[in-house]
N, C-alpha and C. Protein backbone atom coordinates (compact mmCIF):
# COMPACT_ATOMS: atom_id res chain seq x y z
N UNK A 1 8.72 -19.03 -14.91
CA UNK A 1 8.35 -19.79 -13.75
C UNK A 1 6.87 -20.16 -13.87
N UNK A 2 6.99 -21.73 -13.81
CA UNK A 2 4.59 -21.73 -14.04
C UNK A 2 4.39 -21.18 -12.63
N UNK A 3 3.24 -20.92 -12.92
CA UNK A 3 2.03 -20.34 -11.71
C UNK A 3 1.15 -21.64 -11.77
N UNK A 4 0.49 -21.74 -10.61
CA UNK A 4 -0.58 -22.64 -9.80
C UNK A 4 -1.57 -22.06 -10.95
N UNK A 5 -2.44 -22.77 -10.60
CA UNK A 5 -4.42 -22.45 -10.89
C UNK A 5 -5.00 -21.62 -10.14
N UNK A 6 -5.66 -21.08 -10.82
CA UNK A 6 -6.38 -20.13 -9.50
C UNK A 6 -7.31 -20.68 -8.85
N UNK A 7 -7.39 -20.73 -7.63
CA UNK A 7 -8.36 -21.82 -7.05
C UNK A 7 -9.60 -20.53 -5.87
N UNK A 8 -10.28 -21.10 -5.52
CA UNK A 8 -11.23 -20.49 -4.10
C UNK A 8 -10.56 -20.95 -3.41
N UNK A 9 -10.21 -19.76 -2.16
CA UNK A 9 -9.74 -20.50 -0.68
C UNK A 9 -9.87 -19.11 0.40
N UNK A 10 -9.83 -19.25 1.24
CA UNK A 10 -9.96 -18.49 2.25
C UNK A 10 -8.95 -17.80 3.13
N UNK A 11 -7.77 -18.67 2.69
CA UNK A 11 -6.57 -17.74 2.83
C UNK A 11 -6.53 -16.45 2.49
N UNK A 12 -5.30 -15.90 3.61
CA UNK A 12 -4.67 -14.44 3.11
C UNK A 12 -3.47 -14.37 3.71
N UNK A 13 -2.71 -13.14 3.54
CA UNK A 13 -1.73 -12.90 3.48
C UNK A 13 -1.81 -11.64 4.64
N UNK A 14 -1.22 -11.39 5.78
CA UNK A 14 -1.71 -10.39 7.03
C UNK A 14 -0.65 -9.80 7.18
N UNK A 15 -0.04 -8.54 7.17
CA UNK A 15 0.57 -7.54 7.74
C UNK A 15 0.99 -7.24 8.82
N UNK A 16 1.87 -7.78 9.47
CA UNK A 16 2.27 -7.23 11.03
C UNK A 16 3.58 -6.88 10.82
N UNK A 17 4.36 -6.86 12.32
CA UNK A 17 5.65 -5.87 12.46
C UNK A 17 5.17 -4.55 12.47
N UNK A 18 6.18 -3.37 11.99
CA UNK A 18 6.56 -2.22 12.05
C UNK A 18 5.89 -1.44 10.88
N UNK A 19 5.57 -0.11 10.51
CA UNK A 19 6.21 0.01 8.95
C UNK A 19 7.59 0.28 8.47
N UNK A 20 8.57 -0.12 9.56
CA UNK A 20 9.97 0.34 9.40
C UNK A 20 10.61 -1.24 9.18
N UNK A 21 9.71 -2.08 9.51
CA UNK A 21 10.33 -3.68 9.64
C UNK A 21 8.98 -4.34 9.76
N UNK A 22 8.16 -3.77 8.73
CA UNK A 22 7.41 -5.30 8.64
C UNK A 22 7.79 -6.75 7.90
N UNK A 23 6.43 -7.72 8.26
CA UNK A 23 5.93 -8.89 8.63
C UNK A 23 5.19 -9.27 7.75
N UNK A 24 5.33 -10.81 7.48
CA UNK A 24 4.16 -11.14 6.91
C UNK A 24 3.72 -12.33 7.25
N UNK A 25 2.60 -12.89 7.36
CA UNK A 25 2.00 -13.75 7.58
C UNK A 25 1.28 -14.25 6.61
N UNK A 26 1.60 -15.73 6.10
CA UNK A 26 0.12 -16.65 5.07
C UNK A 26 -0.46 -17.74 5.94
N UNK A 27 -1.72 -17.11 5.40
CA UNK A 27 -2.46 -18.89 5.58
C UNK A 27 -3.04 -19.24 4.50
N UNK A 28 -2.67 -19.07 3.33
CA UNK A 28 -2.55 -19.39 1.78
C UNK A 28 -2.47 -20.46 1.85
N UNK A 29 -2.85 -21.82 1.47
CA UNK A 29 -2.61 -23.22 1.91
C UNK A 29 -1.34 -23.70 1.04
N UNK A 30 -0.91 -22.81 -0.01
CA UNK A 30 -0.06 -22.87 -1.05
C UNK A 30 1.06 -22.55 -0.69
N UNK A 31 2.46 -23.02 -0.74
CA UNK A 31 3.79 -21.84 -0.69
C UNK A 31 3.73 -20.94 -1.74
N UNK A 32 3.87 -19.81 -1.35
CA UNK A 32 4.86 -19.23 -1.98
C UNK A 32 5.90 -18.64 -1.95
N UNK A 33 6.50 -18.86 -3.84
CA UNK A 33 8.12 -18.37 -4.09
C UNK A 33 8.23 -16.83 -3.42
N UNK A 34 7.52 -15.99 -3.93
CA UNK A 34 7.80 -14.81 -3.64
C UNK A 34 6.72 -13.93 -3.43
N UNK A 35 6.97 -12.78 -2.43
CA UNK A 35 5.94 -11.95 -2.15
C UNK A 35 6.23 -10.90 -2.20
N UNK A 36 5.68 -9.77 -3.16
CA UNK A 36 6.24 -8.42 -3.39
C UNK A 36 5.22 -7.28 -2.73
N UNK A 37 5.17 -6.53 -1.50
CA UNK A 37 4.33 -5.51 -1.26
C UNK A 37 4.15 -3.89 -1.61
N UNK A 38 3.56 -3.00 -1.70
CA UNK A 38 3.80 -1.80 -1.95
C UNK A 38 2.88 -1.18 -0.69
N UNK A 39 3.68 -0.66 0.14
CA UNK A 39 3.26 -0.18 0.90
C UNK A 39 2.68 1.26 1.23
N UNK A 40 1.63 1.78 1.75
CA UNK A 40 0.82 3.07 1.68
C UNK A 40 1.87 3.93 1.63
N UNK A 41 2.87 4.18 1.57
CA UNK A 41 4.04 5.15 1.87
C UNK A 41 4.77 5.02 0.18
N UNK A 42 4.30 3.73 -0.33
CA UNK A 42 4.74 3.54 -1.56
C UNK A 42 6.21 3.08 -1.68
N UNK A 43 6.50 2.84 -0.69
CA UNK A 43 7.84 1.62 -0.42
C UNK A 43 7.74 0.24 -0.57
N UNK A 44 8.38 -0.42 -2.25
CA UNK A 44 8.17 -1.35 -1.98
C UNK A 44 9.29 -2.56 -1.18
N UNK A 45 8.26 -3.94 -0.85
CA UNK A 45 9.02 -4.30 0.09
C UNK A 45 8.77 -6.07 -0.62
N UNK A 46 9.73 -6.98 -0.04
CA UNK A 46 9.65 -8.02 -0.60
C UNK A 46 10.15 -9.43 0.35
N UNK A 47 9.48 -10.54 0.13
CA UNK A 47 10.62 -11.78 0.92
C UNK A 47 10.27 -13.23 -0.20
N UNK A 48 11.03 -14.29 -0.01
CA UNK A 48 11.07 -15.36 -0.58
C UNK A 48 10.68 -16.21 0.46
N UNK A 49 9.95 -17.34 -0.52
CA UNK A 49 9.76 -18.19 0.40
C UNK A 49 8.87 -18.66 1.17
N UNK A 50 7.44 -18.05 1.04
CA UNK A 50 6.71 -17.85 2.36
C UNK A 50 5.65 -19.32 2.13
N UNK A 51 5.97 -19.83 3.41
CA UNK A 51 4.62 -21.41 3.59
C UNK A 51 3.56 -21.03 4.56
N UNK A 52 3.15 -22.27 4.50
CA UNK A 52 1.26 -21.59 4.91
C UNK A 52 1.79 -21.79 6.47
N UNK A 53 1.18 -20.36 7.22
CA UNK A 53 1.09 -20.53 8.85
C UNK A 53 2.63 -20.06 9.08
N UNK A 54 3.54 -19.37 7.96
CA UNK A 54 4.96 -18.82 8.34
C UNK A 54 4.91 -17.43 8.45
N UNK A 55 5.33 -16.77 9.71
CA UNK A 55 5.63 -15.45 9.57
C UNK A 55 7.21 -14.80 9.39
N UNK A 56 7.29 -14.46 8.07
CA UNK A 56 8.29 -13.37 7.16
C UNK A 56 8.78 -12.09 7.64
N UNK A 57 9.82 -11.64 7.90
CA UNK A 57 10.27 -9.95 8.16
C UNK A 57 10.18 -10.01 6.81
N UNK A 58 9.54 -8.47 5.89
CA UNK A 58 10.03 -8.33 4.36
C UNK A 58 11.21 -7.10 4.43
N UNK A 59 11.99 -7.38 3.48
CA UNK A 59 13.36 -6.49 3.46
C UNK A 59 12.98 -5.50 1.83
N UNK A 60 13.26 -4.78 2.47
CA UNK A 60 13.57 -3.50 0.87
C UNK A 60 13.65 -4.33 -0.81
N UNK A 61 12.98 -4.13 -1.32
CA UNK A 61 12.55 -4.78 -2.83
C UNK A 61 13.48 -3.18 -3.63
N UNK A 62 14.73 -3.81 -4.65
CA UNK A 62 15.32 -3.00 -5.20
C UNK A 62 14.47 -2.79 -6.55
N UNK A 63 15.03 -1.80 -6.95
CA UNK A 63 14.63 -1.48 -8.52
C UNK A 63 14.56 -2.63 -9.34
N UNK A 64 16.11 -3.55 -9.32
CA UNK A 64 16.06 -4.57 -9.69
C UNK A 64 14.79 -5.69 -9.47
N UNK A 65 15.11 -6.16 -8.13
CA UNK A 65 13.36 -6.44 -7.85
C UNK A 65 12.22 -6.73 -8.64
N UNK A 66 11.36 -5.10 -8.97
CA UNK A 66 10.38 -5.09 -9.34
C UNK A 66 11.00 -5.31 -10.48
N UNK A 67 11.38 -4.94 -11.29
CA UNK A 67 11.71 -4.78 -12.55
C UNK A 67 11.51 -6.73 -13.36
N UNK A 68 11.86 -7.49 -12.13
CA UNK A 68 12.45 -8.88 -12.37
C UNK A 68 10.53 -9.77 -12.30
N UNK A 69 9.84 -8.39 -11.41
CA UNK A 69 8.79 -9.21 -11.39
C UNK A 69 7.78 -8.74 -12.41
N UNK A 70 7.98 -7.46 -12.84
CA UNK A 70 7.32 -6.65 -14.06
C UNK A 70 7.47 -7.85 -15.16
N UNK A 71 8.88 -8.23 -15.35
CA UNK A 71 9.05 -9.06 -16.64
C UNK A 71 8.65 -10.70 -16.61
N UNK A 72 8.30 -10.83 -15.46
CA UNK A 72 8.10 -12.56 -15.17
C UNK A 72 6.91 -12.09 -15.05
N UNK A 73 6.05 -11.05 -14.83
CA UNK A 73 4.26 -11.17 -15.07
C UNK A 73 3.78 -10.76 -16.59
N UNK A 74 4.70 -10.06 -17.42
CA UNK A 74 4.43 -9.53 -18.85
C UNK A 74 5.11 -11.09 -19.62
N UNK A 75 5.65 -11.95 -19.45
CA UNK A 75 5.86 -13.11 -19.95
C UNK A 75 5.09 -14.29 -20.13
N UNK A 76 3.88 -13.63 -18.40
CA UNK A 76 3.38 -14.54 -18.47
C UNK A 76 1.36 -14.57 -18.61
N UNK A 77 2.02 -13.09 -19.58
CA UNK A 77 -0.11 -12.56 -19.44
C UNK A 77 0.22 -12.91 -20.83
N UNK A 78 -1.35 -13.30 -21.22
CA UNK A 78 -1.78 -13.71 -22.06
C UNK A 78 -1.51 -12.43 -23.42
N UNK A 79 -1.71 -12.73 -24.75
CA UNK A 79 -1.65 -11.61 -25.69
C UNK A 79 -2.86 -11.55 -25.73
N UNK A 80 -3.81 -12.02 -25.36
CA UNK A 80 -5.07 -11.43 -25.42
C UNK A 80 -5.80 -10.64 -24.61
N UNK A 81 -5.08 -10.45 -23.60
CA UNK A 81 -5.24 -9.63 -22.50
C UNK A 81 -5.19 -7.86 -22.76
């Protein structure tokens, strides 16, 4: 999957809801496909989809999951890294 440029911006990404049913909020001016969290409890959590100024419930991120995003970020780092 390409990735954007990395740009300056002042966006972020904000935390609300529960920790049993959180939330997410962007004002990232960018969509994004996917958002993967790890939460202080070390639960991770995940949603698709998120546009600028949308607030997200994130649902339980399976093994599968990370695993899918481990290999779509090691595909896509450099060998010189």
């Amino acid at each position: 999957m390409p990735h954007a440029a990395v740009r300056s911006s002042r966006g972020r990404l904000a935390l609300a809801g529960t920790p049993d049913a959180p939330e997410i909020v962007s004002s990232i001016d960018t969509p994004l496909s996917r958002v993967v969290l790890l939460d202080a409890a070390g639960k991770a959590w995940r949603c698709e989809s998120l546009g600028t100024g949308e607030r997200k419930a994130l649902s339980p991120a399976t093994p599968l999951d990370l695993d899918a995003v481990r290999r779509e970020l090691s595909a896509d780092a450099s060998p010189d890294m």
